[in-house]
Protein backbone atom coordinates (compact mmCIF):
# COMPACT_ATOMS: atom_id res chain seq x y z
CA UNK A 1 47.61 -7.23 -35.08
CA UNK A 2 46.18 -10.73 -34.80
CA UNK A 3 46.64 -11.97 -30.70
CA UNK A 4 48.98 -14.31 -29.88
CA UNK A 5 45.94 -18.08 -29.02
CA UNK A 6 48.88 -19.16 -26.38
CA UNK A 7 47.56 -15.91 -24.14
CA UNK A 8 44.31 -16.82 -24.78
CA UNK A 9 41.87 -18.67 -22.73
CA UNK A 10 38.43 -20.32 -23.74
CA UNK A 11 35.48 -20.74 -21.70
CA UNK A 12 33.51 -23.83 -21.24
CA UNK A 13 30.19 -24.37 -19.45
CA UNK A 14 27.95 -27.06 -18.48
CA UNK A 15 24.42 -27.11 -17.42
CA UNK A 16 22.57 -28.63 -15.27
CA UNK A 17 20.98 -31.25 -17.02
CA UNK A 18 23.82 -31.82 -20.03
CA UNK A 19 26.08 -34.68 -19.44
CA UNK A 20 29.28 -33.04 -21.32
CA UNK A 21 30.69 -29.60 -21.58
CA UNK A 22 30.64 -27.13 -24.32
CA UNK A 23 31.88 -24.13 -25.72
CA UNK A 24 30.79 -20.57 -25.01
CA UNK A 25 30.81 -18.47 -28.11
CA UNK A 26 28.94 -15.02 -26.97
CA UNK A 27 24.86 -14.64 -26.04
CA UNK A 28 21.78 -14.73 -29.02
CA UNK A 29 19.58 -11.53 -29.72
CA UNK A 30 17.62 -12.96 -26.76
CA UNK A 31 20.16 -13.05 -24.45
CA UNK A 32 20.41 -16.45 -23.95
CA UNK A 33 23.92 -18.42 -23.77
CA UNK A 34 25.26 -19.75 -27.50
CA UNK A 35 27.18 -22.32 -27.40
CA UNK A 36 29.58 -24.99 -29.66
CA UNK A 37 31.10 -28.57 -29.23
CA UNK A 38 34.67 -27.82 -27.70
CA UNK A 39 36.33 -28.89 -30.99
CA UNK A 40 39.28 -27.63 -32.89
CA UNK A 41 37.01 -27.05 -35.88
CA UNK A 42 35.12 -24.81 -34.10
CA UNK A 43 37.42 -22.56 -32.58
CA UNK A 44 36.90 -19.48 -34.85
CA UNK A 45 34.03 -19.18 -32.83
CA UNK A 46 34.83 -19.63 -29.26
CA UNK A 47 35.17 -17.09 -26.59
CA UNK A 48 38.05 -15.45 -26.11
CA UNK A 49 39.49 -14.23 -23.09
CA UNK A 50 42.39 -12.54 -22.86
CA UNK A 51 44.77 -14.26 -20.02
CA UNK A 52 46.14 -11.01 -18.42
CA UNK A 53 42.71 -9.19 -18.58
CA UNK A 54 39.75 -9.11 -16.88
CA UNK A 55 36.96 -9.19 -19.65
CA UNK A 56 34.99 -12.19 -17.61
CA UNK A 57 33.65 -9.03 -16.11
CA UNK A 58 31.41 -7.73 -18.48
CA UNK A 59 30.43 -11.30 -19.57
CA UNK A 60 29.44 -12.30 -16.18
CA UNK A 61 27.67 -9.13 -15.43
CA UNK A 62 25.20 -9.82 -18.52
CA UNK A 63 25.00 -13.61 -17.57
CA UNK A 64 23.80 -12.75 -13.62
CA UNK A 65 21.51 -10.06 -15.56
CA UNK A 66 19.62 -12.37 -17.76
CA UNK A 67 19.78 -15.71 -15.78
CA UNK A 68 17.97 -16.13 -12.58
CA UNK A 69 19.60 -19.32 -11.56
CA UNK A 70 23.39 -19.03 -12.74
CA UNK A 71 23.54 -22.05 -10.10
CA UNK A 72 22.38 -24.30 -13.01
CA UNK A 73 25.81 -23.28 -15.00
CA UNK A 74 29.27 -23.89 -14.15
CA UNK A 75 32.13 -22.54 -16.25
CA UNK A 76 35.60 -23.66 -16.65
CA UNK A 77 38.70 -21.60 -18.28
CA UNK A 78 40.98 -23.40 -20.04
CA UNK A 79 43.34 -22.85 -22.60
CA UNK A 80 42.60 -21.69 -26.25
CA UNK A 81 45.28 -24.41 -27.70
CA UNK A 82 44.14 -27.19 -25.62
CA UNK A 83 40.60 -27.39 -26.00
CA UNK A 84 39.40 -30.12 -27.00
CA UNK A 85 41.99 -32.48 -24.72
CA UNK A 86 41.20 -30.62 -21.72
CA UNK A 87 37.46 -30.63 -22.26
CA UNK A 88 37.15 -34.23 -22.52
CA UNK A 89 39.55 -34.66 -19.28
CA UNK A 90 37.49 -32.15 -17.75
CA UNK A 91 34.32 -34.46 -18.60
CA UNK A 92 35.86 -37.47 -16.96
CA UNK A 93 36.74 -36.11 -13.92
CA UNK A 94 32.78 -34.39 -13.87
CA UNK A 95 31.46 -37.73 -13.67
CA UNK A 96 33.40 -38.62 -10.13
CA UNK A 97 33.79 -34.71 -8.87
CA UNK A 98 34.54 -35.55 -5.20
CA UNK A 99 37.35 -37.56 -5.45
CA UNK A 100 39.98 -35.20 -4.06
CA UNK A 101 42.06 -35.00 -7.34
CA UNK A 102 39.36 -34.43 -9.88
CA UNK A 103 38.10 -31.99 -7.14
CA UNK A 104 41.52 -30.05 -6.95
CA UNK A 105 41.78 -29.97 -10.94
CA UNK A 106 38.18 -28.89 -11.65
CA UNK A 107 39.02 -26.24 -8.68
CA UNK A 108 42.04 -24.91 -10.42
CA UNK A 109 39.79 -24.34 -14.09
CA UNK A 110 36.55 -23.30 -12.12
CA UNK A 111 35.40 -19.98 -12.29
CA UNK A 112 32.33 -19.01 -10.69
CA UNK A 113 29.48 -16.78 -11.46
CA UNK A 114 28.34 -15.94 -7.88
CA UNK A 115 31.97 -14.48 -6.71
CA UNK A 116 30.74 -11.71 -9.79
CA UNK A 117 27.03 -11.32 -8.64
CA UNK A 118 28.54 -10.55 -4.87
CA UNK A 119 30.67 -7.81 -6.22
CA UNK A 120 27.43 -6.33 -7.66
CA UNK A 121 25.09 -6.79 -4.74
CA UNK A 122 27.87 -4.91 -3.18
CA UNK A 123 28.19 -2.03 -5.46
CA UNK A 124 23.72 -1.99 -5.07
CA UNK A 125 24.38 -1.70 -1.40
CA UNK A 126 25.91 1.54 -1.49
CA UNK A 127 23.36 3.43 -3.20
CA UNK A 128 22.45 5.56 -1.18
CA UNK A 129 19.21 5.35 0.64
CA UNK A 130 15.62 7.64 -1.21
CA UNK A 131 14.88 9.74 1.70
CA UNK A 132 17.53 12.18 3.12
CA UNK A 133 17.78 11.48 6.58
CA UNK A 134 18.68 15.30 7.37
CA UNK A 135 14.86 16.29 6.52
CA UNK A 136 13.74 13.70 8.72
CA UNK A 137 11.76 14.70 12.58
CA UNK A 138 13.41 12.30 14.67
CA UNK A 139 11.80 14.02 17.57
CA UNK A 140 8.97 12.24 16.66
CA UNK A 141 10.71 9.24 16.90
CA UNK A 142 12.06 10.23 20.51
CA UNK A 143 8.20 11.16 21.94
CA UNK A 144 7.45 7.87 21.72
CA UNK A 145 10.08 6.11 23.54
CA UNK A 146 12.15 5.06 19.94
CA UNK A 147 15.47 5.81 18.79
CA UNK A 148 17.37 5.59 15.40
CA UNK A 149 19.82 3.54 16.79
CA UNK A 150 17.31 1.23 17.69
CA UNK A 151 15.45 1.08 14.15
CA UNK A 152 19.42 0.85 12.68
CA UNK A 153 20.07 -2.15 15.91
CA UNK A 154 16.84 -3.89 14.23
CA UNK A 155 16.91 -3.59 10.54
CA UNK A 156 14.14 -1.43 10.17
CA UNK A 157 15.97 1.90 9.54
CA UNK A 158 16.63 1.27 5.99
CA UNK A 159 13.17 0.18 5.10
CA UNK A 160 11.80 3.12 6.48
CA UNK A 161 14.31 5.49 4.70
CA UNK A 162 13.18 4.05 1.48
CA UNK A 163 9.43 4.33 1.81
CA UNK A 164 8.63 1.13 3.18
CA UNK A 165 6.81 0.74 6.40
CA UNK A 166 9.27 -1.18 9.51
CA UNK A 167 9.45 -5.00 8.50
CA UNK A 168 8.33 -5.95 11.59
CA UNK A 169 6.47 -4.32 14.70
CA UNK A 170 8.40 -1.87 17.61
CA UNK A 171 7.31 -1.26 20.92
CA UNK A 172 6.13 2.99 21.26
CA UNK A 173 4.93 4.63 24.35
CA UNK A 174 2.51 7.53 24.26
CA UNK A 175 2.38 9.76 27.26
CA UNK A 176 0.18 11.81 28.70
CA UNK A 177 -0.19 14.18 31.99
CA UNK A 178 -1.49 10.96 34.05
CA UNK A 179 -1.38 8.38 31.71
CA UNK A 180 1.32 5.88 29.63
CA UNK A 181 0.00 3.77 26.90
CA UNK A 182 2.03 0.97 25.40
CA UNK A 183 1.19 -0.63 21.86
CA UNK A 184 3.13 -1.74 19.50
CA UNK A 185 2.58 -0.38 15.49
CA UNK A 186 4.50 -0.11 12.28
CA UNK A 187 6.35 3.14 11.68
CA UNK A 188 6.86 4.62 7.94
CA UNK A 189 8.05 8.59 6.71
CA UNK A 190 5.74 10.62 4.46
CA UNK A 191 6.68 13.77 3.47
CA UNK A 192 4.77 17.02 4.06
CA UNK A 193 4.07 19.79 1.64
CA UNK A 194 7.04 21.31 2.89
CA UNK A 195 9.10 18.41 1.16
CA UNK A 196 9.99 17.17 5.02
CA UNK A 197 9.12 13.51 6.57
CA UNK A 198 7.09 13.05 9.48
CA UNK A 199 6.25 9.34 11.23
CA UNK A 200 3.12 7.56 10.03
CA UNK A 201 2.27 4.98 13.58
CA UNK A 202 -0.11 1.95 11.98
CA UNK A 203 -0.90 0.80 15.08
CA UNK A 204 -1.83 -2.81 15.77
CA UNK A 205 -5.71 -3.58 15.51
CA UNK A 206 -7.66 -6.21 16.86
CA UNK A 207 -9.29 -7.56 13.80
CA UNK A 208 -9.60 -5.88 10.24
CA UNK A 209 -12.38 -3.36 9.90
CA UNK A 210 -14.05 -5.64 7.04
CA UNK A 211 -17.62 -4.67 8.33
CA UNK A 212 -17.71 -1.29 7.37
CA UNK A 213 -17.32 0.02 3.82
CA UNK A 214 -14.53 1.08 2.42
CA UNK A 215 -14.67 4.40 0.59
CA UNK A 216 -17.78 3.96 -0.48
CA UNK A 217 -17.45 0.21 -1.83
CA UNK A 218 -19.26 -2.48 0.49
CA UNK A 219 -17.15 -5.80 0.58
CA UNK A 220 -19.53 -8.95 -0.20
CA UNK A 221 -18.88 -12.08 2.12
CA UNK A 222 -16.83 -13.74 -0.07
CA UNK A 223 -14.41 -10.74 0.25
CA UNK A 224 -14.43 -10.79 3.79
CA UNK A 225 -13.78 -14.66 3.69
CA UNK A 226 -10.49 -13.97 1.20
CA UNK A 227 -9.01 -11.43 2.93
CA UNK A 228 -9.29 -13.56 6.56
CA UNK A 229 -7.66 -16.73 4.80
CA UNK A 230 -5.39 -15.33 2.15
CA UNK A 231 -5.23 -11.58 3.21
CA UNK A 232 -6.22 -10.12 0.12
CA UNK A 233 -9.73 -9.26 -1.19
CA UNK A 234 -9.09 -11.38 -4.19
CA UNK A 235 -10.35 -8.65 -7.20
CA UNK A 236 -9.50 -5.05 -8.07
CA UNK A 237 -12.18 -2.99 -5.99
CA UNK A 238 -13.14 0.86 -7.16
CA UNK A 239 -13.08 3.29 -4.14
CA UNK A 240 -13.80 6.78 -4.13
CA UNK A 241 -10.79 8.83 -2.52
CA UNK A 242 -12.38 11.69 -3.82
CA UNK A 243 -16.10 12.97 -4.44
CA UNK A 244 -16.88 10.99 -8.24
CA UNK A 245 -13.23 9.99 -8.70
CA UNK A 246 -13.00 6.11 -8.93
CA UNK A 247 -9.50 4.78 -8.16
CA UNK A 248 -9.22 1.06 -9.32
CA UNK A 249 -7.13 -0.35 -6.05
CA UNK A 250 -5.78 -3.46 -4.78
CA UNK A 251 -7.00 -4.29 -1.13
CA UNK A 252 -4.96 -6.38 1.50
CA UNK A 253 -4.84 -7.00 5.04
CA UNK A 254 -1.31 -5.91 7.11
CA UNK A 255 -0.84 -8.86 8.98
CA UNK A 256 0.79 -7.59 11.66
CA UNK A 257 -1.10 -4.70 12.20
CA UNK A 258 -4.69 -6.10 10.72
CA UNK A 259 -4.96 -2.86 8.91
CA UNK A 260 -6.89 -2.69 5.45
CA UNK A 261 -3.98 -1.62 2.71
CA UNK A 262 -4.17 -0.46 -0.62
CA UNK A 263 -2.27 -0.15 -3.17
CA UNK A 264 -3.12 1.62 -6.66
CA UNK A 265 -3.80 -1.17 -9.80
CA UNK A 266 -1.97 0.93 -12.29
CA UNK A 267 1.04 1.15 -10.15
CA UNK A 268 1.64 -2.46 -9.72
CA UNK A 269 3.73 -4.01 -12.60
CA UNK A 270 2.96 -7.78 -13.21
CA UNK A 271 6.30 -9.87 -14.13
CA UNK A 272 6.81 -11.75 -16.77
CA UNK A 273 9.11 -14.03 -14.88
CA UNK A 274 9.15 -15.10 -10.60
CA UNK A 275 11.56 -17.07 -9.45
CA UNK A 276 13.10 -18.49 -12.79
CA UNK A 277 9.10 -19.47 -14.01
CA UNK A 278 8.42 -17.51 -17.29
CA UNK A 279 4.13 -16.30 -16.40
CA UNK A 280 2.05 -17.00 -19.05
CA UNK A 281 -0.68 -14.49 -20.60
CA UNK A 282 -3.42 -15.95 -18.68
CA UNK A 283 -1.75 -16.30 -15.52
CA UNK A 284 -0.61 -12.75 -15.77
CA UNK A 285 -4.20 -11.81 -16.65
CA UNK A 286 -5.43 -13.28 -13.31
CA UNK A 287 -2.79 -11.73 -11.38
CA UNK A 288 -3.68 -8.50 -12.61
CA UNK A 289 -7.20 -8.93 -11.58
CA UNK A 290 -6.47 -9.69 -8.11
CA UNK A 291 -6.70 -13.35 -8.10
CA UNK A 292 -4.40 -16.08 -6.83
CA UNK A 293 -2.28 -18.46 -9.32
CA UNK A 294 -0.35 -21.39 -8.25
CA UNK A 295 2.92 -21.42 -9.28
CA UNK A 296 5.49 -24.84 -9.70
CA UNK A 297 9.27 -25.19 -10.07
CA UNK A 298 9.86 -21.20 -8.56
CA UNK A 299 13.62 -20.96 -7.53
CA UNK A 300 14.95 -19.71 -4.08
CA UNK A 301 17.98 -18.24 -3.46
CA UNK A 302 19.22 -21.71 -2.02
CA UNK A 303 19.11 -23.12 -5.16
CA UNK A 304 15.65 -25.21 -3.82
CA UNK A 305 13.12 -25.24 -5.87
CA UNK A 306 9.36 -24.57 -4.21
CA UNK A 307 5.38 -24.53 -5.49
CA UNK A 308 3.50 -21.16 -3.33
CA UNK A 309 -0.27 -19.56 -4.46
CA UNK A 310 1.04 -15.91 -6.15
CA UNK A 311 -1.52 -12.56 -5.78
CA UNK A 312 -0.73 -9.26 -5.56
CA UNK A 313 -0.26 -8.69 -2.30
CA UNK A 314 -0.96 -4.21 -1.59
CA UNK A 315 1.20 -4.25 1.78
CA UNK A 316 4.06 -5.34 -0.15
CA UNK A 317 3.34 -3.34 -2.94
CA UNK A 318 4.34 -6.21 -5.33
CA UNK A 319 3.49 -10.17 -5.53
CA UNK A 320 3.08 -12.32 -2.25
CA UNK A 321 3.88 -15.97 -2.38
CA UNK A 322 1.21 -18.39 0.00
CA UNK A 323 2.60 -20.92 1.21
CA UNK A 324 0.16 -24.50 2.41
CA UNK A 325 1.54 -23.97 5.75
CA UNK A 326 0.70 -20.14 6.00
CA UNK A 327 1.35 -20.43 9.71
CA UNK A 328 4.60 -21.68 9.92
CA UNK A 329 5.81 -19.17 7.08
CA UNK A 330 4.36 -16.22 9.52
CA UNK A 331 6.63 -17.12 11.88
CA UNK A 332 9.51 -17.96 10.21
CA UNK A 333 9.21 -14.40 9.08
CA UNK A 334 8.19 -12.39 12.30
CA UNK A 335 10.62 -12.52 15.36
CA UNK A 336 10.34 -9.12 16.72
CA UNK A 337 10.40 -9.68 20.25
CA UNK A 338 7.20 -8.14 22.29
CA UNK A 339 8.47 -6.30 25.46
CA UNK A 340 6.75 -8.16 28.25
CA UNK A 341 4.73 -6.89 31.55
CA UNK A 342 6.34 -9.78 33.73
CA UNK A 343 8.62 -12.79 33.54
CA UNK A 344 7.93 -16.19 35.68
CA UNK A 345 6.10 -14.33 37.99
CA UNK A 346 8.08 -11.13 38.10
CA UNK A 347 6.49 -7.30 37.47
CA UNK A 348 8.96 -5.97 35.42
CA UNK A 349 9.28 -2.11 36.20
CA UNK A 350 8.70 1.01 33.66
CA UNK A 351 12.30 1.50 33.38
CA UNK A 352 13.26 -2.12 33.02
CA UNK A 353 10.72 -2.34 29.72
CA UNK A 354 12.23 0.50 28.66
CA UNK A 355 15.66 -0.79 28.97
CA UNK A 356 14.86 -3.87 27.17
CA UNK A 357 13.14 -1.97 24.30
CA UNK A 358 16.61 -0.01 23.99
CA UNK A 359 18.44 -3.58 23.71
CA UNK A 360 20.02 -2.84 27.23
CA UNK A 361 20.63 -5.71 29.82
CA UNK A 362 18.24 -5.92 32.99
CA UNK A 363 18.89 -7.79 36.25
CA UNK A 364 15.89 -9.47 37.86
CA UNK A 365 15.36 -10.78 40.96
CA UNK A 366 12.45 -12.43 42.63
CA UNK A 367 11.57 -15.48 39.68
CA UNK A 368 10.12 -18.57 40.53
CA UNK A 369 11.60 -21.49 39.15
CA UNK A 370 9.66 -25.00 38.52
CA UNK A 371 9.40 -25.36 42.42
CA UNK A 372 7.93 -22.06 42.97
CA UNK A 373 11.00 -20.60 44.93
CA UNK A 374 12.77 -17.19 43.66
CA UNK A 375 16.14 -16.66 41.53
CA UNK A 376 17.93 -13.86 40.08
CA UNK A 377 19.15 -13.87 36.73
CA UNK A 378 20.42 -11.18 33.99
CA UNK A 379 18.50 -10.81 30.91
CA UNK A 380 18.99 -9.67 27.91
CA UNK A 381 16.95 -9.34 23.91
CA UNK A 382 18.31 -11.86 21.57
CA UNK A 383 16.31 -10.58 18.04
CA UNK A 384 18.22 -12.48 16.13
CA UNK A 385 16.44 -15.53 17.37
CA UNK A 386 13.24 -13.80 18.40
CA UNK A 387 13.67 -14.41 22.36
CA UNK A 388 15.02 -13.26 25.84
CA UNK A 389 18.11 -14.84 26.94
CA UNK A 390 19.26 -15.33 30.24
CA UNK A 391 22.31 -15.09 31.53
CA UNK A 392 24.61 -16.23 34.72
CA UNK A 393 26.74 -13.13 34.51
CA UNK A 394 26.22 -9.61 32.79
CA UNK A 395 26.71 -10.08 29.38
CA UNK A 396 27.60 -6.46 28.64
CA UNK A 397 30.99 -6.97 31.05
CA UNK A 398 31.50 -10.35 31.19
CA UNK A 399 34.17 -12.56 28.76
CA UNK A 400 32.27 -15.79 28.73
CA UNK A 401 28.68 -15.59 28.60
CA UNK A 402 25.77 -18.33 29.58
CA UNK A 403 22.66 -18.32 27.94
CA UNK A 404 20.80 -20.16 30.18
CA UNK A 405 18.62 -19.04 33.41
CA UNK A 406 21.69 -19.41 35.96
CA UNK A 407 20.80 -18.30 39.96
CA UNK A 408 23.01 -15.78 41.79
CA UNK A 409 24.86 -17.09 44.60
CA UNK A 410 21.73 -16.33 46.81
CA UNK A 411 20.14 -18.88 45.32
CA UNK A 412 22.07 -21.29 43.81
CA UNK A 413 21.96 -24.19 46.32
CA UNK A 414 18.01 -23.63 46.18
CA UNK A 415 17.84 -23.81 42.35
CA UNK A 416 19.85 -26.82 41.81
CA UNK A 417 17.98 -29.07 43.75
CA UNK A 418 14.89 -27.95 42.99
CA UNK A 419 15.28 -27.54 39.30
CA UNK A 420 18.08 -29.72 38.24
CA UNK A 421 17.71 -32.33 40.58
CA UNK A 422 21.11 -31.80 41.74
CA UNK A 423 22.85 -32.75 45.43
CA UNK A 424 25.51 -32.19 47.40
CA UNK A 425 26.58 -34.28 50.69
CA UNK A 426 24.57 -32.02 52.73
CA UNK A 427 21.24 -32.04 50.98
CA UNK A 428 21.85 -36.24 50.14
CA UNK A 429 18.43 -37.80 50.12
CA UNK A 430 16.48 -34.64 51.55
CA UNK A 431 12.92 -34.36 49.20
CA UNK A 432 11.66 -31.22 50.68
CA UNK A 433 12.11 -28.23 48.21
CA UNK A 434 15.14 -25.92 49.88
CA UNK A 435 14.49 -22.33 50.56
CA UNK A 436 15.74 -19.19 49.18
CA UNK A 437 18.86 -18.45 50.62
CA UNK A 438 19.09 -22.22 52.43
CA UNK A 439 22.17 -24.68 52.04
CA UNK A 440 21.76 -26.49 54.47
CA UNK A 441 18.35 -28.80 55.39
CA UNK A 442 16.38 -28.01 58.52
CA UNK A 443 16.48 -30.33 61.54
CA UNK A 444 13.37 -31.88 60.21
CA UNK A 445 14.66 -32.63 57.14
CA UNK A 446 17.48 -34.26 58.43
CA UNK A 447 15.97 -36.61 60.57
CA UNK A 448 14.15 -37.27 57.56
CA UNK A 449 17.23 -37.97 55.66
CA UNK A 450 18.45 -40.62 58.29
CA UNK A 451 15.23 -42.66 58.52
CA UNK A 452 15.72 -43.18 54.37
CA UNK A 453 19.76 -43.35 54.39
CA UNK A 454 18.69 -45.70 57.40
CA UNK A 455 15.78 -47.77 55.36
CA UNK A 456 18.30 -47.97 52.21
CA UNK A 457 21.10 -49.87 54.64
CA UNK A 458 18.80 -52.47 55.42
């Protein structure tokens, strides 16, 4: 039975760099988006979407599959009988789209391919994760000062729980009978050959070992010079894991451990296609033989397009994008917060570190401010922003927080006219630097003050 066109819709699209809307009829043998002038002649040929259905679903979930920038589409439903007036009203009011009634009509016929990509990033997130936490030692974990509610608090328990080593760098503690070192390192799981996972610690190094060889292959100078700028070796070297068995590998340096990392050449798959720029042979060629290419026009997920150097990069286990200012880009990425030893002037103790590591809030007394005199303040890991924040009350109980470095009441006088520059009546005109603990100014500072409120009268 033939379907009634009045419950039918049609979809139209335009792209980025087309001035007028079209017609969807279906996708080619290549997956690519067919299309047809929105004209009544035509319509035999047009999509069809049933107005009481949902088959956008299965269209859109092939479109997000084969496109890497949907952002360059947009798509518009209108109806099956009225396509050709509606497309060419639609094209009119494309050529002003931010006056508020051709934005509130476009609005009403827009349909959007991201609100379908979201539904399937959500459906990806709840695979479930490739290592079963249950055959996990998390005693490990718990010898050296590190929970799994901290790895979870810090985004670096679902890394690890898929083979990856932490994103970013966490503070351990190794104890002995008489002795507690600190370092920071990456964690990862490997299993055992009981099928269980026990913690890999790459510690942090203080420079590559580049000097020595590396399983038997000697790295020239030139290799040494690529792996300190780029932080790959720049070819596929040809260890020997085992006694005359060559394994062609792909060498990098961890940057934030400065550990040597490989990663195994045939495991490595070299795209076709990065960031919405189709590779060709000979670029994939030098990519596969450890070398850099420069890519231009790559897509981000903003929609901005960007130029980076592309090489395989064995850390990641995948391609790394170089960027001119490397620098910057390193920390942009990295904003794991070190634990530190003091702040302005302050030891912390072994139990405020640790409290800190564990995201807890610590109260300090006994800073220095700009002046050199003391203050208290509460303080408390931001990792969000990579920093400590300080606070005038406890942010754990408190309604309204301050994130600034705000005195107790100890100190408060003392602070704000050191610091801020601040006065009441009683400290009017006084220069000298106020004690801890002092609100009002010393008999010598207030015959001081008189001589200048004195000088200023006449």
């Amino acid at each position: 039975m033939k379907q009634d066109t009045k419950e039918q819709d049609v979809l139209l699209v335009k792209e980025k760099n087309e001035a007028k809307l079209k017609a969807v009829t279906g996708f080619d043998e290549n997956g690519k988006l067919k299309t047809e002038a929105p004209k009544q002649a035509n319509s035999a040929s047009f999509l069809k979407i049933n107005r009481h259905g949902n088959p956008l679903e299965n269209f859109f979930t092939n479109f997000n599959r084969q496109y890497k920038n949907p952002t360059d589409f947009q798509f518009f439903r209108v109806p099956a009988t009225l396509v050709a007036k509606t497309a060419a009203v639609l094209d009119r009011m494309l050529k002003e789209p931010d006056t508020p009634s051709n934005k509130e009509m476009l609005g009403k016929h827009e349909v959007k391919p991201e609100d379908f990509a979201k539904t399937q990033s959500q459906t990806s997130k709840e695979k479930p994760n490739l290592i079963d936490e249950s055959k996990v030692d998390w005693k490990q974990l718990e010898m050296l000062g590190v929970s799994k509610g901290f790895l979870k608090n810090t985004k670096n328990l679902e890394p690890m729980l898929n083979f990856q080593k932490s994103p970013g760098l966490i503070p351990i503690t190794i104890k002995t009978d008489n002795l507690n070192i600190r370092t920071d390192a990456r964690l990862a799981f490997r299993q055992d050959a009981d099928g269980n996972f026990k913690l890999a610690v790459h510690a942090v190094r203080n420079k590559p070992e580049i000097d020595r060889p590396y399983f038997g292959v000697t790295l020239s100078d030139e290799d040494k010079q690529n792996l300190l700028k780029t932080g790959t070796v720049g070819r596929v070297i040809q260890p020997q894991y085992k006694e005359g068995e060559i394994t062609p590998v792909f060498l990098s340096i961890d940057k934030l451990t400065n550990e040597l990392v490989a990663a195994r050449a045939d495991k490595i798959k070299i795209p076709d296609e990065i960031k919405g720029v189709k590779l060709n042979e000979n670029q994939k060629q030098e990519l596969a033989d450890g070398r850099s290419i420069y890519v231009e026009g790559m897509t981000a997920r903003s929609g901005k397009k960007f130029n980076a150097h592309l090489q395989v990069d064995a850390d990641k286990r995948g391609i790394g994008f170089r960027f001119d200012n490397q620098q910057q880009q390193n920390q942009n990425e990295q904003k794991q917060v070190r634990i530190p030893n003091s702040l302005l002037g302050k030891e912390l103790t072994e139990e405020q570190q640790q409290k800190l590591e564990k995201r807890e809030t610590i109260y300090v007394t006994g800073m220095k401010d700009k002046k050199g005199e003391e203050f208290n303040a509460y303080i408390k890991i931001n990792d969000e922003k990579g920093k400590l924040d300080f606070y005038k009350w406890n942010p754990d109980k408190a309604q309204t927080k301050g994130a600034e470095v705000t005195p107790d009441n100890n100190s408060k006088t003392q602070v704000a006219v050191n610091s801020e520059g601040k006065s009441n009546e009683a400290t009017k005109d006084v220069k000298e630097p106020l004690k801890k603990g002092q609100e009002q100014p010393s008999e010598k500072q207030q015959a001081t003050k008189r001589i200048r409120a004195k000088t200023h009268s006449m």
